[in-house]
N, C-alpha and C. Protein backbone atom coordinates (compact mmCIF):
# COMPACT_ATOMS: atom_id res chain seq x y z
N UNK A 1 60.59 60.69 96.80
CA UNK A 1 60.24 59.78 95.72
C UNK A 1 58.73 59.63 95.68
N UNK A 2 58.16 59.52 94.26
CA UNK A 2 56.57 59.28 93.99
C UNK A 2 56.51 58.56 93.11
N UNK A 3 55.40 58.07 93.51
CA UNK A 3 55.00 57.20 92.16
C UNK A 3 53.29 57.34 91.97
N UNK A 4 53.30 57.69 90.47
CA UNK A 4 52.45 58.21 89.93
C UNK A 4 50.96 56.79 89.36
N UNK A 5 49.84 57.22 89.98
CA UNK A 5 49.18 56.33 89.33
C UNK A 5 48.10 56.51 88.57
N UNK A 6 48.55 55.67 87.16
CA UNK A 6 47.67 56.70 86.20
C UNK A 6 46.40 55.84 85.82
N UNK A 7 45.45 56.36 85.39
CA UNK A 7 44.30 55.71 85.04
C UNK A 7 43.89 56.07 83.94
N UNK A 8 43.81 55.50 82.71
CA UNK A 8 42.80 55.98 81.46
C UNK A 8 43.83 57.48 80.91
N UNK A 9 45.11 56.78 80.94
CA UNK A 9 46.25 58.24 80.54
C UNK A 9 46.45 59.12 80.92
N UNK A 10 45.49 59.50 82.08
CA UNK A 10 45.54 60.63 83.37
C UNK A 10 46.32 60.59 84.29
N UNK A 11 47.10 60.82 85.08
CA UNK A 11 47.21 61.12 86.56
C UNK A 11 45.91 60.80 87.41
N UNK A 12 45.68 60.09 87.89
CA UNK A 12 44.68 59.59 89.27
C UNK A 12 45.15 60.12 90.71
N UNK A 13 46.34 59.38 90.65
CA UNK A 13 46.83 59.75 92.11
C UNK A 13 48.36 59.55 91.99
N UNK A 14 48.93 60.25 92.91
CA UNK A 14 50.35 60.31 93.57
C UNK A 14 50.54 59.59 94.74
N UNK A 15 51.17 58.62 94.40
CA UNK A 15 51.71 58.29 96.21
C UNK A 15 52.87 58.74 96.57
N UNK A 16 53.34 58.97 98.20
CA UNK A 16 54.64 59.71 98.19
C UNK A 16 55.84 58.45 98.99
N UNK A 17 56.71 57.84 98.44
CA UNK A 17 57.56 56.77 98.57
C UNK A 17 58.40 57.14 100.05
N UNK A 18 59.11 58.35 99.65
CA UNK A 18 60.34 58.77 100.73
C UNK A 18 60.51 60.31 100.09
N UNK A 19 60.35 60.89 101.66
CA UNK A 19 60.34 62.22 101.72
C UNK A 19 60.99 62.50 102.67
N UNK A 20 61.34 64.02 102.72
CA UNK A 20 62.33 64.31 104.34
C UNK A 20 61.28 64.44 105.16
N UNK A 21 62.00 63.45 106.53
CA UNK A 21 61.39 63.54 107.69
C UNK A 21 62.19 63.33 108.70
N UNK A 22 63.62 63.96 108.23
CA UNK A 22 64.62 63.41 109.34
C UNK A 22 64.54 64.57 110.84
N UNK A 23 64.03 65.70 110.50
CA UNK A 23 63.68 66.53 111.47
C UNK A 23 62.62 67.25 111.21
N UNK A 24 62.26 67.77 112.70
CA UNK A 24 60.53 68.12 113.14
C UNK A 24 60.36 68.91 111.48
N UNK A 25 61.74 70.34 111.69
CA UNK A 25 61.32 71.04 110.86
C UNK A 25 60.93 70.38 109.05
N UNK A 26 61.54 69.79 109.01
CA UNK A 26 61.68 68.94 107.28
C UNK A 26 60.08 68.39 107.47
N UNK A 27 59.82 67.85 108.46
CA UNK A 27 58.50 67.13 108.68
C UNK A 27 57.02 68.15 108.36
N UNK A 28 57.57 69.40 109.22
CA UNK A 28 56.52 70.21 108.86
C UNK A 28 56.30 70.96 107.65
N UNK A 29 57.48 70.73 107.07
CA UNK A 29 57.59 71.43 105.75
C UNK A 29 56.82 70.51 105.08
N UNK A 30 57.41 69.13 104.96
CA UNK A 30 56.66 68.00 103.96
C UNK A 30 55.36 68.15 104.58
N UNK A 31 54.85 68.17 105.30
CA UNK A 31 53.37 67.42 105.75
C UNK A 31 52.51 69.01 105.04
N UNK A 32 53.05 70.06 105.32
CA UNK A 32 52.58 71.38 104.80
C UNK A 32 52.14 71.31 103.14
N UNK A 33 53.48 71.11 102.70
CA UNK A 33 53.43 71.66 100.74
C UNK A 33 53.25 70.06 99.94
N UNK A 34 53.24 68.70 99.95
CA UNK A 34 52.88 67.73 99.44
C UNK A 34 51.44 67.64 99.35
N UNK A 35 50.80 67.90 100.07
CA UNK A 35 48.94 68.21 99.82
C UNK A 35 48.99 68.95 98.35
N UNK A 36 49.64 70.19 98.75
CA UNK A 36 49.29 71.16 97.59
C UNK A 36 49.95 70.89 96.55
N UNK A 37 50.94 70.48 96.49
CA UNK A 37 51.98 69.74 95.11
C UNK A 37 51.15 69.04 94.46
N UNK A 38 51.05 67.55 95.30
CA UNK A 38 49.90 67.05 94.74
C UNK A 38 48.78 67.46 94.31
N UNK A 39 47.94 67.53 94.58
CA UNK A 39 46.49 68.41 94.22
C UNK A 39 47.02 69.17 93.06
N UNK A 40 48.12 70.10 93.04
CA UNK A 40 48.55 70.86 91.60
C UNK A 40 48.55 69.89 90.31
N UNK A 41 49.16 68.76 91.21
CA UNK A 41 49.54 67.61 89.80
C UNK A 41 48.72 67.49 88.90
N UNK A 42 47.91 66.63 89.70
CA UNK A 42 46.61 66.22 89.31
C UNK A 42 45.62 67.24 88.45
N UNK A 43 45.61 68.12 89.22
CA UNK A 43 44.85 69.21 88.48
C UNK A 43 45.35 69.69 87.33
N UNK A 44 46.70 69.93 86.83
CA UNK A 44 47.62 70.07 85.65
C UNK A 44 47.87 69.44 84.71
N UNK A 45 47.43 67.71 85.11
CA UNK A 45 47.82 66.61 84.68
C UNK A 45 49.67 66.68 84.20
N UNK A 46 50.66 67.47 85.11
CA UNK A 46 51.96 67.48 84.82
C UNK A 46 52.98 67.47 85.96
N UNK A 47 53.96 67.69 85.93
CA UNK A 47 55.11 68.02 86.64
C UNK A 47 55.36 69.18 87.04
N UNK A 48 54.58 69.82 86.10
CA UNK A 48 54.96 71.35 85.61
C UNK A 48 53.78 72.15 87.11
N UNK A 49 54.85 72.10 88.27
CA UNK A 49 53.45 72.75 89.44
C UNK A 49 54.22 73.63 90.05
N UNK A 50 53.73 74.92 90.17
CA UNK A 50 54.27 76.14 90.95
C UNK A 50 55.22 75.76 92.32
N UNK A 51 56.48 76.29 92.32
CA UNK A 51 56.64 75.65 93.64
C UNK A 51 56.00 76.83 95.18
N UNK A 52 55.92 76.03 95.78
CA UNK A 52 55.60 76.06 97.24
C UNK A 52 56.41 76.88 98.10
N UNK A 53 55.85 77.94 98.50
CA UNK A 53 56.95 79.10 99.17
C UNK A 53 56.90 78.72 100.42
N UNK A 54 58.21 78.49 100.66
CA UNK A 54 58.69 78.18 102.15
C UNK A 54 59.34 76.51 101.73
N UNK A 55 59.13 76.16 100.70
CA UNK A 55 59.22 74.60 100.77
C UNK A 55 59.75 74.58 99.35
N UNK A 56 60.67 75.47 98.79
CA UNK A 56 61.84 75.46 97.39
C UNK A 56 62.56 74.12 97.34
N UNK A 57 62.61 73.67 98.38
CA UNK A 57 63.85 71.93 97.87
C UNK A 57 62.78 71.02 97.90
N UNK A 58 61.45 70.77 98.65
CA UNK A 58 60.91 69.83 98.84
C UNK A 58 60.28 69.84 97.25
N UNK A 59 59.83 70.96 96.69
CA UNK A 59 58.95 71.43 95.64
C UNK A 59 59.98 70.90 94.09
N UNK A 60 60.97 71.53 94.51
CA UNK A 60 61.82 70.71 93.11
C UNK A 60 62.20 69.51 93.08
N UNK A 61 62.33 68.71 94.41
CA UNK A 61 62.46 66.85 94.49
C UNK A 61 61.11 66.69 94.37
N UNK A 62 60.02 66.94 94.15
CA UNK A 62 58.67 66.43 94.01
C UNK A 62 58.73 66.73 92.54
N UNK A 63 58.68 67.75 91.88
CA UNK A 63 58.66 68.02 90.29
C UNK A 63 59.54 66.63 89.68
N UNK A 64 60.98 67.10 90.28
CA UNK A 64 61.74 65.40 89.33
C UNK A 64 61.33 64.48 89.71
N UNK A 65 60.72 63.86 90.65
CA UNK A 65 60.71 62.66 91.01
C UNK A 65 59.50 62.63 89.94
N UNK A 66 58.11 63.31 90.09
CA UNK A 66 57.05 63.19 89.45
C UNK A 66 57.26 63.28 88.37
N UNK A 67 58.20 63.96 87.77
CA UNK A 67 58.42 64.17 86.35
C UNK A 67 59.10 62.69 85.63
N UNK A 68 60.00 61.89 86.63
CA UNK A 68 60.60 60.73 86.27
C UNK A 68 59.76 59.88 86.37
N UNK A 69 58.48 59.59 87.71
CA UNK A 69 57.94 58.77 87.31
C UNK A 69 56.92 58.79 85.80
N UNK A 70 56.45 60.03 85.47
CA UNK A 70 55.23 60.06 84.37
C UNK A 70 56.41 59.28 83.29
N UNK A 71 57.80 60.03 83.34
CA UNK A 71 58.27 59.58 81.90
C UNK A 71 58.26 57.98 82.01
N UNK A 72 58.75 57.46 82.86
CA UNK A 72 58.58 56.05 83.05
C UNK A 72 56.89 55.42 82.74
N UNK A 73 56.13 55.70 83.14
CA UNK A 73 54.90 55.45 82.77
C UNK A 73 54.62 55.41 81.38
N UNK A 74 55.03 55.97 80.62
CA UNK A 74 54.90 56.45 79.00
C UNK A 74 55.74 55.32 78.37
N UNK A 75 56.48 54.75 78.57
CA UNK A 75 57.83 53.55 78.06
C UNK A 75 56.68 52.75 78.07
């Protein structure tokens, strides 16, 4: 889960709510590809971010979540 914080209709920043960290491996995956997700965001100003090889499930729960929060932001 993220939540998106926007400034002046932009994307500013992402915070990350709840992510897998129930094991080492899930941990190293998240701590690995959420830098770069993020940073994509931002830089894209979208949802719309390449996913992350090695990290296919973390990369598509980051797209919807980010994608649900922007739409929520827009209401």
């Amino acid at each position: 889960q993220v939540s998106a914080v926007i400034q002046g209709g932009k994307i500013f920043d992402i915070k990350f709510l709840d992510f897998p960290k129930d094991r080492s491996t899930s941990l190293e995956i998240t701590n690995f590809s959420l830098p770069l997700l993020k940073t994509e965001a931002i830089s894209v100003q979208s949802a719309n971010v390449n996913t992350v090889s090695g990290a296919t499930e973390t990369s598509v729960g980051f797209k919807e979540s980010l994608a649900s929060a922007l739409a929520k932001a827009k209401q």
